[in-house]
N, C-alpha and C. Protein backbone atom coordinates (compact mmCIF):
# COMPACT_ATOMS: atom_id res chain seq x y z
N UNK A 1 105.00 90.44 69.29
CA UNK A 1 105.66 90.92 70.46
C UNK A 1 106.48 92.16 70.20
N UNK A 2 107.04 92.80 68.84
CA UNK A 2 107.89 93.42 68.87
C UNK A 2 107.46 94.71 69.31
N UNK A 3 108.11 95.85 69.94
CA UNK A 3 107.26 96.83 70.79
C UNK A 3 108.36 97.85 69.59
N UNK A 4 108.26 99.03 69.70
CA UNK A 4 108.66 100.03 69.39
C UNK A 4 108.23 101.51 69.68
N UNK A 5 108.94 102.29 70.88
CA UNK A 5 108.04 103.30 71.02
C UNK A 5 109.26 104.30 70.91
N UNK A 6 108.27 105.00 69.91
CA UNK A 6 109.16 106.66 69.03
C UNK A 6 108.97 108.26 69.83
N UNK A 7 109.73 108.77 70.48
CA UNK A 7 109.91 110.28 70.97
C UNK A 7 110.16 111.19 70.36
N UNK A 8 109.14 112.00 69.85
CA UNK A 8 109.66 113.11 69.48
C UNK A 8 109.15 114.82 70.07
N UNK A 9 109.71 115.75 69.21
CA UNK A 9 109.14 116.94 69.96
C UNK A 9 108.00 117.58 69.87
N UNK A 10 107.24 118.11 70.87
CA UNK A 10 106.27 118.49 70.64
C UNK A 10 105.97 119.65 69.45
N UNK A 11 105.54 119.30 68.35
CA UNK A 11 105.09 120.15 67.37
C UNK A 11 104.93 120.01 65.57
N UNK A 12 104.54 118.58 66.36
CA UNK A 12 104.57 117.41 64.73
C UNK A 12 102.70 117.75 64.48
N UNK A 13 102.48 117.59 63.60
CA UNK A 13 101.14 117.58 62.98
C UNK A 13 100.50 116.41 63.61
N UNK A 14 99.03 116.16 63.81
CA UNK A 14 98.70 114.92 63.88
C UNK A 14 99.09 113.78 62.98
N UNK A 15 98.31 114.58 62.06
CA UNK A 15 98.59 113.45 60.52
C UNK A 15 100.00 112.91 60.54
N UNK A 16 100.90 113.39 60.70
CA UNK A 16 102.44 113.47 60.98
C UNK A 16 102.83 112.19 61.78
N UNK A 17 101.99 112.23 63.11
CA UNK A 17 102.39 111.00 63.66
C UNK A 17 101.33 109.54 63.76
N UNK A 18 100.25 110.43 63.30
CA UNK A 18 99.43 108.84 62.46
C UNK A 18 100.45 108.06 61.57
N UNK A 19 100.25 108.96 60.80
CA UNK A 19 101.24 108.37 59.54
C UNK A 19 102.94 107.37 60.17
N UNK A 20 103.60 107.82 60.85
CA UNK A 20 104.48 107.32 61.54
C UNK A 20 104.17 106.53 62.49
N UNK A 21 103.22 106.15 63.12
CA UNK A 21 102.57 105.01 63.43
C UNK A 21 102.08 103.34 62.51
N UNK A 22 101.59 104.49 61.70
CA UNK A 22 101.23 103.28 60.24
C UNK A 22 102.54 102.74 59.62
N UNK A 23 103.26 103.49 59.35
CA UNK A 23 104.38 103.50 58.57
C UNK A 23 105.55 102.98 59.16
N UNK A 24 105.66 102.91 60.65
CA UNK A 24 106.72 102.24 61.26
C UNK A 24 106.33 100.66 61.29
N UNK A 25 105.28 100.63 61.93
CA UNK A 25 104.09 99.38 61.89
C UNK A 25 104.85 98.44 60.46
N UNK A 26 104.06 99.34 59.49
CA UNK A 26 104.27 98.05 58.43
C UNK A 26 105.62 97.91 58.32
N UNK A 27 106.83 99.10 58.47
CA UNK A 27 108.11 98.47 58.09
C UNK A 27 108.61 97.46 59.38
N UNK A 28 108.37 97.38 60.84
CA UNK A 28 108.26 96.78 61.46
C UNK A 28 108.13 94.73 61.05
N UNK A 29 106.78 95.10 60.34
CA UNK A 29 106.00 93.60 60.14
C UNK A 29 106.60 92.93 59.12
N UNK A 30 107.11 94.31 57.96
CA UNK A 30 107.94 93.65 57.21
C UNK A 30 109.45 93.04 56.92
N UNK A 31 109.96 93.51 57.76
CA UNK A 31 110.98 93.03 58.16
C UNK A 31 111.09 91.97 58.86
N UNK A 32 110.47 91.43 60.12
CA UNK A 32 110.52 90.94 61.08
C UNK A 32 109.73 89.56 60.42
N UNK A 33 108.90 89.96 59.52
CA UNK A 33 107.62 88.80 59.27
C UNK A 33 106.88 88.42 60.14
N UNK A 34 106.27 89.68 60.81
CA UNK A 34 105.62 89.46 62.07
C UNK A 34 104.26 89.77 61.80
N UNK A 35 103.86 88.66 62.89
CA UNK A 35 102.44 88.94 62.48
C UNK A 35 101.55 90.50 63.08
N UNK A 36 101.01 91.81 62.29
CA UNK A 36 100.69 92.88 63.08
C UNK A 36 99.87 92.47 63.83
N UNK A 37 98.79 91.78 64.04
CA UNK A 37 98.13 92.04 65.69
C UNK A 37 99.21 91.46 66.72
N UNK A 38 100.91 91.33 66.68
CA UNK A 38 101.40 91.31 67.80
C UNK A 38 102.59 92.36 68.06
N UNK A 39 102.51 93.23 66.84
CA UNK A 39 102.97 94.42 67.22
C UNK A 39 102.80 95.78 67.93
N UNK A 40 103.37 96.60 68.55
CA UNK A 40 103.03 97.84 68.86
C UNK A 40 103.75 99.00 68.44
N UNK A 41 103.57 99.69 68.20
CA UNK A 41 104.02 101.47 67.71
C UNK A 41 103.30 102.09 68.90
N UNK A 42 103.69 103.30 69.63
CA UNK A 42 103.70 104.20 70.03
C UNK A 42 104.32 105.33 69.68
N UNK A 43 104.00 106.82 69.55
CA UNK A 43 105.09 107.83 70.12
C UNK A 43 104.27 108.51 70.92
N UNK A 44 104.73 109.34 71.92
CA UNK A 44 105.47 109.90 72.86
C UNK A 44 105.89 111.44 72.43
N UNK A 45 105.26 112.51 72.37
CA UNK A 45 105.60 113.74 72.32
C UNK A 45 106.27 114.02 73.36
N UNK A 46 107.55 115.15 73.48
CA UNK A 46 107.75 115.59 74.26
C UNK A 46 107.95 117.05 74.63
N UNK A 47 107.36 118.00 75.62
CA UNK A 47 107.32 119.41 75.46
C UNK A 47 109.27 120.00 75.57
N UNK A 48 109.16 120.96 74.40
CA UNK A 48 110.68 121.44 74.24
C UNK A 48 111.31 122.02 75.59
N UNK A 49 110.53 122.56 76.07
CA UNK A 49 110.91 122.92 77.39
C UNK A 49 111.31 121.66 78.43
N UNK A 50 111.63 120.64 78.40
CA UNK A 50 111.62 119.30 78.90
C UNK A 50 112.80 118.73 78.16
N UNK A 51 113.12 119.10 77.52
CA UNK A 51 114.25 118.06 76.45
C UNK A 51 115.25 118.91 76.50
N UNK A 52 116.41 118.66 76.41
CA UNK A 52 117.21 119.41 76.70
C UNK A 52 118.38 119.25 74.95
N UNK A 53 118.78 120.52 74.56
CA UNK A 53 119.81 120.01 73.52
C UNK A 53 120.79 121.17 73.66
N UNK A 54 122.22 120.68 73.50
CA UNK A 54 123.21 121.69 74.16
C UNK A 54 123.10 122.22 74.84
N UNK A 55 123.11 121.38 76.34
CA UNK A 55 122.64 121.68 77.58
C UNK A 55 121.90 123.08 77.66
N UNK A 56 120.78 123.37 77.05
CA UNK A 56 119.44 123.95 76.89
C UNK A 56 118.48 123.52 76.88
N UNK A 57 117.21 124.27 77.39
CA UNK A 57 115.70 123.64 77.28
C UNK A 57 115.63 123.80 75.23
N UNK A 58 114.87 122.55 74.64
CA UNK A 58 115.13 123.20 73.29
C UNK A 58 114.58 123.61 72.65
N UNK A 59 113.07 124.45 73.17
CA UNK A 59 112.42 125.37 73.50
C UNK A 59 113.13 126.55 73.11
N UNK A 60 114.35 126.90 73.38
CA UNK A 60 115.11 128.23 73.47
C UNK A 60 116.08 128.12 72.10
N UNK A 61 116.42 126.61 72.04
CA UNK A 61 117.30 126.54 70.87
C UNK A 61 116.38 126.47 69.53
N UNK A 62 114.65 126.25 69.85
CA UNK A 62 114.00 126.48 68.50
C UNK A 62 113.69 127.70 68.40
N UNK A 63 114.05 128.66 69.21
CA UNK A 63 113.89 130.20 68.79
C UNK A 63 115.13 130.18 67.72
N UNK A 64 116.19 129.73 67.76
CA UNK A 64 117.22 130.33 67.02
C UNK A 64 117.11 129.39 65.47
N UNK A 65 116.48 127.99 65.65
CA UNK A 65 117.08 126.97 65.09
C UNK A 65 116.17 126.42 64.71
N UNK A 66 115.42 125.77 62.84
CA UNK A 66 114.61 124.70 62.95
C UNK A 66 114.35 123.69 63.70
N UNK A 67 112.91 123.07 63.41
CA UNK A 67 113.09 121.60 64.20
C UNK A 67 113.94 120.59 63.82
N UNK A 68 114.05 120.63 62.26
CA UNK A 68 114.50 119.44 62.11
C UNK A 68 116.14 119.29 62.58
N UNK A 69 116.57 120.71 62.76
CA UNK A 69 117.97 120.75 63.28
C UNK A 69 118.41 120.16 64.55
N UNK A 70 117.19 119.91 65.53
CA UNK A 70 117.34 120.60 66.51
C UNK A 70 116.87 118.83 67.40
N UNK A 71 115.71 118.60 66.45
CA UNK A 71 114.74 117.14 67.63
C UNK A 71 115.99 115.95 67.11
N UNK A 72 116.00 115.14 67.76
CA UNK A 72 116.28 114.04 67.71
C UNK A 72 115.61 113.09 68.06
N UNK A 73 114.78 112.11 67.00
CA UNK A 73 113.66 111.29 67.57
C UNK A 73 114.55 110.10 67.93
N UNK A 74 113.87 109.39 69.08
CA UNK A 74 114.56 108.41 69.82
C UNK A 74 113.73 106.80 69.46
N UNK A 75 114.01 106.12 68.82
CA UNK A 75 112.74 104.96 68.64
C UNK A 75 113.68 103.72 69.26
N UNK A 76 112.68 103.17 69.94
CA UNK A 76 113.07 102.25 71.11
C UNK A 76 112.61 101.20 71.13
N UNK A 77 113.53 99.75 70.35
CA UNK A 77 112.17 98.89 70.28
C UNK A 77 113.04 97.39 71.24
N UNK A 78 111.77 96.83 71.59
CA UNK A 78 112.17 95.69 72.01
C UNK A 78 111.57 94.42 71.22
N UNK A 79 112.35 93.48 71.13
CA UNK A 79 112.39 92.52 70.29
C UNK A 79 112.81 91.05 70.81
N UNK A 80 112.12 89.62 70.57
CA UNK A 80 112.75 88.56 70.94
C UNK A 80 113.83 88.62 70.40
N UNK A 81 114.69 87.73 71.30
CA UNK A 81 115.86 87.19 70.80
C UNK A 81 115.64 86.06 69.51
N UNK A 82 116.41 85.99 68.83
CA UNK A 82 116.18 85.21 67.38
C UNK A 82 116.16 85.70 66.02
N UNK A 83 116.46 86.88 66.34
CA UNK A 83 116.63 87.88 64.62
C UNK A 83 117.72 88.18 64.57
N UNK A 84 118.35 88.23 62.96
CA UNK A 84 118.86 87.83 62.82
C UNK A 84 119.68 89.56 62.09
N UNK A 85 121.15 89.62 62.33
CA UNK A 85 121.64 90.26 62.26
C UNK A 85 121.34 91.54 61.19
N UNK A 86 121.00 91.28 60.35
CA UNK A 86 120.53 91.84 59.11
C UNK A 86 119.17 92.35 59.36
N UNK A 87 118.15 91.67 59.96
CA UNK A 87 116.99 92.00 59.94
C UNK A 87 117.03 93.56 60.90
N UNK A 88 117.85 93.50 62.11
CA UNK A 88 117.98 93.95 62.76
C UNK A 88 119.31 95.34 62.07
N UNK A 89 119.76 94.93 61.33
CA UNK A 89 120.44 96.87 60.25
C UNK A 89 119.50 96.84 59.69
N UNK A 90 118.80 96.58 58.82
CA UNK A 90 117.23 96.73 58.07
C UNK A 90 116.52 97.47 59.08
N UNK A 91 116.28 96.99 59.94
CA UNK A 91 115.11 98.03 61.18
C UNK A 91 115.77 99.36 60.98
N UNK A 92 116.85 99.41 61.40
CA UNK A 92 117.80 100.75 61.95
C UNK A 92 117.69 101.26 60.47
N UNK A 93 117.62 100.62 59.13
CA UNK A 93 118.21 101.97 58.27
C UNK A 93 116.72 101.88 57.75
N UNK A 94 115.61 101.27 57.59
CA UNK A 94 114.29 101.69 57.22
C UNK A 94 113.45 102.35 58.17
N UNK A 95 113.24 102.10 59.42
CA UNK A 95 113.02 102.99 60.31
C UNK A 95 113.74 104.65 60.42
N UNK A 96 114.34 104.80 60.14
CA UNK A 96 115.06 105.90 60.26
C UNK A 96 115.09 106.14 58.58
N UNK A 97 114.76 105.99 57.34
CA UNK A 97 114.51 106.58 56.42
C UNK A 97 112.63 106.83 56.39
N UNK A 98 112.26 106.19 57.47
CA UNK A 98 110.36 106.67 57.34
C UNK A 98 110.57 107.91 58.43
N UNK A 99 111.04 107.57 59.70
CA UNK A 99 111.12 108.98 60.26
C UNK A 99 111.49 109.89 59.65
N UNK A 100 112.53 110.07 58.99
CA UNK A 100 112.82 111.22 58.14
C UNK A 100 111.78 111.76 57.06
N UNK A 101 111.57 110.31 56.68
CA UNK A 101 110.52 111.29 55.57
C UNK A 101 109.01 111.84 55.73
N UNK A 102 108.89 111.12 57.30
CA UNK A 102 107.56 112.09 57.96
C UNK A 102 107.94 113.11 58.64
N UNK A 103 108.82 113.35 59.09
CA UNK A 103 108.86 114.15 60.43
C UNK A 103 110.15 115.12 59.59
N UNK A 104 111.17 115.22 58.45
CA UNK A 104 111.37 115.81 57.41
C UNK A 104 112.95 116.50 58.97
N UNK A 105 113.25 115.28 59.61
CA UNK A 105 114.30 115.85 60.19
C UNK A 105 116.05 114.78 59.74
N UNK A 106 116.48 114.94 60.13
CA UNK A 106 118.03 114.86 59.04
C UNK A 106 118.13 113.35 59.82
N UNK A 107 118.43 112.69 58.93
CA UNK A 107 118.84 111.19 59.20
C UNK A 107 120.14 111.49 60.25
N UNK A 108 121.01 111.94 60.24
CA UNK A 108 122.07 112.23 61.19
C UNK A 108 121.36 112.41 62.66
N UNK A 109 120.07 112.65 62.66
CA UNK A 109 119.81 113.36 64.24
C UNK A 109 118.98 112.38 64.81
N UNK A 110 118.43 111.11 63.54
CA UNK A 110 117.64 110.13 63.85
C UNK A 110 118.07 108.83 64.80
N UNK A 111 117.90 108.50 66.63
CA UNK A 111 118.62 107.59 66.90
C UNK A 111 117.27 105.96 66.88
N UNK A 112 118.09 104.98 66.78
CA UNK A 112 117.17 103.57 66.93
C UNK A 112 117.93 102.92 67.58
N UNK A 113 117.45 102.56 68.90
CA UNK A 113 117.82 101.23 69.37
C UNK A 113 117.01 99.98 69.66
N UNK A 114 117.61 99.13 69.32
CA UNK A 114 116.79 97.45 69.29
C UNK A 114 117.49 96.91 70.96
N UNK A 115 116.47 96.61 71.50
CA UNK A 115 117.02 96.36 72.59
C UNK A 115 116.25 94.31 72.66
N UNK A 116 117.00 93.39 72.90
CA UNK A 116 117.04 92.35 72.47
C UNK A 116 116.28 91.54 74.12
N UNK A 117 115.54 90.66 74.11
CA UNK A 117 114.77 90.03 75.19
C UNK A 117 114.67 88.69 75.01
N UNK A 118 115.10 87.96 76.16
CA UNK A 118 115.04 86.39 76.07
C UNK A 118 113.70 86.22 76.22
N UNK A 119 112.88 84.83 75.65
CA UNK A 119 111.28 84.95 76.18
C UNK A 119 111.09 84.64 77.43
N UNK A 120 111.79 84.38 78.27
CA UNK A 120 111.22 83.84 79.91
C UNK A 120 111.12 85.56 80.67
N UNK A 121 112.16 86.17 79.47
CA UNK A 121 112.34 87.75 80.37
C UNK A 121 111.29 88.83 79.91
N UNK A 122 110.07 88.17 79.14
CA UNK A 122 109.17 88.67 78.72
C UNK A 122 107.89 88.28 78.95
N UNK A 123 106.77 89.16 79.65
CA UNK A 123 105.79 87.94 80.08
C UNK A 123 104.31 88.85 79.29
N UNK A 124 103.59 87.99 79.02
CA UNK A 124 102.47 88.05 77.95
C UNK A 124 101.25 87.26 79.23
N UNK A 125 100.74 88.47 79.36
CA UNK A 125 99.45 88.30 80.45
C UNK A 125 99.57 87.62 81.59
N UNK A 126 101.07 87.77 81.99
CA UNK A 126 101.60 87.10 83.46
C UNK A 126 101.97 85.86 83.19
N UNK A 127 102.37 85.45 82.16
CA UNK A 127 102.88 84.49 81.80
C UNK A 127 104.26 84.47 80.49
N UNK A 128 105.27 83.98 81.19
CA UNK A 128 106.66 84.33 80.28
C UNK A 128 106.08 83.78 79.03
N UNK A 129 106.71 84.68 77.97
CA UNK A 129 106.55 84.69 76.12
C UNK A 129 107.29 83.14 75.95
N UNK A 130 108.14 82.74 76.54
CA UNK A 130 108.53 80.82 76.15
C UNK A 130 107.23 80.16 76.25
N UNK A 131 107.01 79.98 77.75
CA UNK A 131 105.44 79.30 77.84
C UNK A 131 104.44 79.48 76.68
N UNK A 132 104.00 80.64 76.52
CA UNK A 132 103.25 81.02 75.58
C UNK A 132 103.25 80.81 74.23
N UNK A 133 105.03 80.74 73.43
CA UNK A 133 104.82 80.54 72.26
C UNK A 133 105.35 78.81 72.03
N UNK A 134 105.39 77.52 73.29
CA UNK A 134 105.73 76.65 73.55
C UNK A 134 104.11 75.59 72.87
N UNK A 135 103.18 76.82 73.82
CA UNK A 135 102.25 76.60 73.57
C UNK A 135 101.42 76.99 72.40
N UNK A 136 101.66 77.97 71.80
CA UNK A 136 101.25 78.30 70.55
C UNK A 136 101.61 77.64 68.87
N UNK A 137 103.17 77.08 69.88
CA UNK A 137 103.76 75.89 68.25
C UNK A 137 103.03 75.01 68.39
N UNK A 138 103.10 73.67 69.46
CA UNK A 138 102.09 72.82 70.03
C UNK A 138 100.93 72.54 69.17
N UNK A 139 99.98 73.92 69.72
CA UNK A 139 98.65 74.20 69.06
C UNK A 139 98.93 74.28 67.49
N UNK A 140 99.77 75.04 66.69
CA UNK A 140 99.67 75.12 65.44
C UNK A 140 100.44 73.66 64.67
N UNK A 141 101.27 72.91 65.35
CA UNK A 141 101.79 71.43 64.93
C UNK A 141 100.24 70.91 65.31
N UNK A 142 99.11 70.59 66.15
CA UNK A 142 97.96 69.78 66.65
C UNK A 142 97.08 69.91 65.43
N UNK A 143 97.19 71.10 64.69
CA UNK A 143 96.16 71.54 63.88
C UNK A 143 96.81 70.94 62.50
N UNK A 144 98.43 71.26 62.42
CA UNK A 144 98.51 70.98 60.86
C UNK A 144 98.15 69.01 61.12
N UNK A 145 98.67 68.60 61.81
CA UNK A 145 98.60 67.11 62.14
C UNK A 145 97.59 66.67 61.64
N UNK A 146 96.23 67.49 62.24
CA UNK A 146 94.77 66.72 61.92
C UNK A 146 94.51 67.20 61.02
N UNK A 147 95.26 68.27 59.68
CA UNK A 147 94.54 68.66 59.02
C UNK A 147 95.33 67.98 57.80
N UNK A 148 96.54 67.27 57.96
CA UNK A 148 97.51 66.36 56.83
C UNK A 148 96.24 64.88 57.23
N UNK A 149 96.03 64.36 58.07
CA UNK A 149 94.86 63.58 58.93
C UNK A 149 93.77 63.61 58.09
N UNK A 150 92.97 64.71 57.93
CA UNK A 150 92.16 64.58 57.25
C UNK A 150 92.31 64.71 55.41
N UNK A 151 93.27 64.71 55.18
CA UNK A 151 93.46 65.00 54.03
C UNK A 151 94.15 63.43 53.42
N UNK A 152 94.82 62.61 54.29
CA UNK A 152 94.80 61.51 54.02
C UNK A 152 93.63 60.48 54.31
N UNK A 153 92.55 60.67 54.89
CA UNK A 153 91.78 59.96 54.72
C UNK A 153 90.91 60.15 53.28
């Protein structure tokens, strides 16, 4: 479930934000101990002329000014409720040491917010994430059951 989607300015390399896709991903999974087919990464380019920095388009402020001075990538993730304080400074300071070291802009300009979701306030194919993972323990207790079951016979 955990979502995370990263903004930055238009004029990153491809490879640049592959790589920061991959690379958020696994620090994501590893932290969280999540399983990746229920994660997501996105980013989100945005044209400088559109973003504004010291109340300027920053478009005008990269005539004067590197990028890395200048972007501030925004990574935005949402997350069940149930993690646990630590896991959650771990996101914020490993996420923001991989942005930096792809995108080669100053940890000071790097923002992360974890934005926290009860499961009824989250719904997974029109159906709230409680239901779903109510049903998914269920199913994985049904399986270990018959499989301690068959192992005692």
């Amino acid at each position: 479930m955990p979502v995370a989607h990263i903004r930055v300015l238009k004029g990153h390399t491809r490879a640049q934000l592959r790589q920061l896709v991959t690379d958020v991903s696994n620090t994501v999974a590893r932290i969280l101990q999540a399983p990746k087919d229920r994660l997501e990464v996105w980013v989100t380019e945005i044209d400088p002329d559109l973003w504004g920095v010291c109340a300027e388009p920053a478009s005008d402020v990269l005539a004067r000014e590197p990028m890395e001075s200048v972007e501030m990538p925004f990574i935005q993730m949402v997350l069940m409720s149930g993690r646990s304080k630590a896991q959650y400074h771990a996101l914020i300071a490993d996420i923001t040491d991989v942005v930096a070291g792809i995108l080669g802009t100053r940890k000071e300009r790097i923002r992360v917010h974890i934005a926290e979701t009860q499961p009824d306030n989250w719904g997974i194919g029109g159906v709230p994430a409680a239901i779903v993972r109510a049903a998914e323990i269920r199913a994985r207790e049904e399986a270990n059951a018959a499989a301690q079951a068959a192992v005692a016979e």
